[in-house]
Protein backbone atom coordinates (compact mmCIF):
# COMPACT_ATOMS: atom_id res chain seq x y z
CA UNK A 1 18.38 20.69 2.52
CA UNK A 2 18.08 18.10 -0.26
CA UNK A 3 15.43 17.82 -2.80
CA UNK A 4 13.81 14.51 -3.23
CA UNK A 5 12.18 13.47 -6.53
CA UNK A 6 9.31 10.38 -6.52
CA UNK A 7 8.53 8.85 -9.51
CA UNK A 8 6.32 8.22 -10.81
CA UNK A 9 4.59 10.97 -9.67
CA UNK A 10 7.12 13.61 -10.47
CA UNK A 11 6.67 14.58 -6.94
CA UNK A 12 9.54 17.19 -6.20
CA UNK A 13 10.07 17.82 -1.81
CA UNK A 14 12.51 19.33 0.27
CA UNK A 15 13.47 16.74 3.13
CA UNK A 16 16.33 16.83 5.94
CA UNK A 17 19.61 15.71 6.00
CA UNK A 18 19.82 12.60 8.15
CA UNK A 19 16.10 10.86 7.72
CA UNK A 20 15.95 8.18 6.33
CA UNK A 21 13.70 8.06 2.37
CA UNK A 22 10.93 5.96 3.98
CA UNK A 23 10.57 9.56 6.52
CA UNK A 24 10.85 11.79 3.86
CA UNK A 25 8.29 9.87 1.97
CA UNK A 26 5.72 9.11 4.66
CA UNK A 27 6.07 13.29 5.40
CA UNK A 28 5.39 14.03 1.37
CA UNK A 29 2.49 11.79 1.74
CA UNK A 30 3.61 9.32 -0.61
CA UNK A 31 2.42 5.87 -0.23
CA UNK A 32 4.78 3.00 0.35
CA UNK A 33 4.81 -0.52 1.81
CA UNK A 34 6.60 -0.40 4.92
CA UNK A 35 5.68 -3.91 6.88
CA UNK A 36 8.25 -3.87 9.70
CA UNK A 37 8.00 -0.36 10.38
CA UNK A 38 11.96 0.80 9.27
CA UNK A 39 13.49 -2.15 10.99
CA UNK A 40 14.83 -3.55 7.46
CA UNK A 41 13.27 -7.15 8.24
CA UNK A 42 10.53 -7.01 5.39
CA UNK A 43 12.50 -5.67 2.32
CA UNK A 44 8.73 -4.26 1.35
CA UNK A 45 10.10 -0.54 1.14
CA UNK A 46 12.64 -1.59 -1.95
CA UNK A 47 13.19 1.53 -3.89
CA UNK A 48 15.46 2.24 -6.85
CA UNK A 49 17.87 5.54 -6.22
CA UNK A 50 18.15 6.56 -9.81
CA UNK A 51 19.94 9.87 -9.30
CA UNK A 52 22.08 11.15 -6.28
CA UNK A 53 23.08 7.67 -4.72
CA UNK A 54 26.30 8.70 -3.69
CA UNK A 55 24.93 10.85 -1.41
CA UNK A 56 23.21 8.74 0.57
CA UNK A 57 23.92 6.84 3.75
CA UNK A 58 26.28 3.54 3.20
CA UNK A 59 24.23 0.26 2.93
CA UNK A 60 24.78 -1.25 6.12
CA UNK A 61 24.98 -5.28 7.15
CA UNK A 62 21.65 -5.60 7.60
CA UNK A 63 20.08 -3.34 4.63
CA UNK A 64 22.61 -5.21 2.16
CA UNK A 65 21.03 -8.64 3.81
CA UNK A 66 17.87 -8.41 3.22
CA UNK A 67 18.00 -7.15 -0.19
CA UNK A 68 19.89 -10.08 -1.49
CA UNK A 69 16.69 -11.69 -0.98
CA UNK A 70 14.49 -9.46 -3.09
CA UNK A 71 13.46 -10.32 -6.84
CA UNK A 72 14.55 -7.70 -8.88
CA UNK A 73 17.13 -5.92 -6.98
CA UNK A 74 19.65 -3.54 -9.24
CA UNK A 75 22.69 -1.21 -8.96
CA UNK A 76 20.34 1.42 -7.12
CA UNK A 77 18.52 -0.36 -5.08
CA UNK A 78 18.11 0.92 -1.72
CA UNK A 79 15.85 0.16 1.47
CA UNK A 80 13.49 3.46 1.99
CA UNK A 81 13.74 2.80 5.67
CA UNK A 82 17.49 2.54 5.86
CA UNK A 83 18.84 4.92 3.41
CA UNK A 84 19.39 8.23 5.11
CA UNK A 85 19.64 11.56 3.03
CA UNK A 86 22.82 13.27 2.59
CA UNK A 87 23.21 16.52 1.00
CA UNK A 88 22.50 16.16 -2.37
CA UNK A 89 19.40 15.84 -4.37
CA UNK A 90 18.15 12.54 -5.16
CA UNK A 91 15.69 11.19 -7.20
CA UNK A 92 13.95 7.43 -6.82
CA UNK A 93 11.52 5.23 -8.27
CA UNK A 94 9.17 3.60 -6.31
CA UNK A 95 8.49 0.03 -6.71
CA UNK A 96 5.67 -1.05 -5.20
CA UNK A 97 2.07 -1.07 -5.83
């Protein structure tokens, strides 16, 4: 099972292979935007994946969409609700408030 890091809290949790960040972080009890409830039609769950992207899930169509039209977007920018875990450890930063 992979270990997910949250900054900035340093938070350190063991999530499953196969859910998706947004799951992992609602089941750490981390707070994060999530409008559209992890249909990928907000972009408020933006996230940077600052260690351990390769491991994720590819971005798909609709993920890779919808963050062309977000401010601020970077090399390891993911969607929390569409980015599934893999089998490494990851580590992200949230961005939102």
């Amino acid at each position: 099972m992979p270990m997910l890091t949250i900054n900035p809290s340093g938070k350190t949790v063991q999530s499953a292979e196969g859910i998706s960040i947004l799951e992992a972080l609602l089941a750490a009890g981390e707070p994060i935007k999530h409008k559209c409830d992890g249909k990928a039609e907000c972009g408020s769950c933006h996230i940077s994946v600052t260690e351990g992207r390769k491991s994720l899930s590819k971005i798909q169509r609709i993920e890779n969409e919808k963050l062309d039209g977000i401010v601020g977007v970077g090399s390891g920018s993911r969607l929390a609700c569409q980015a599934k875990l893999g089998t490494e450890n990851i580590t992200v930063q949230l961005l939102n408030d």
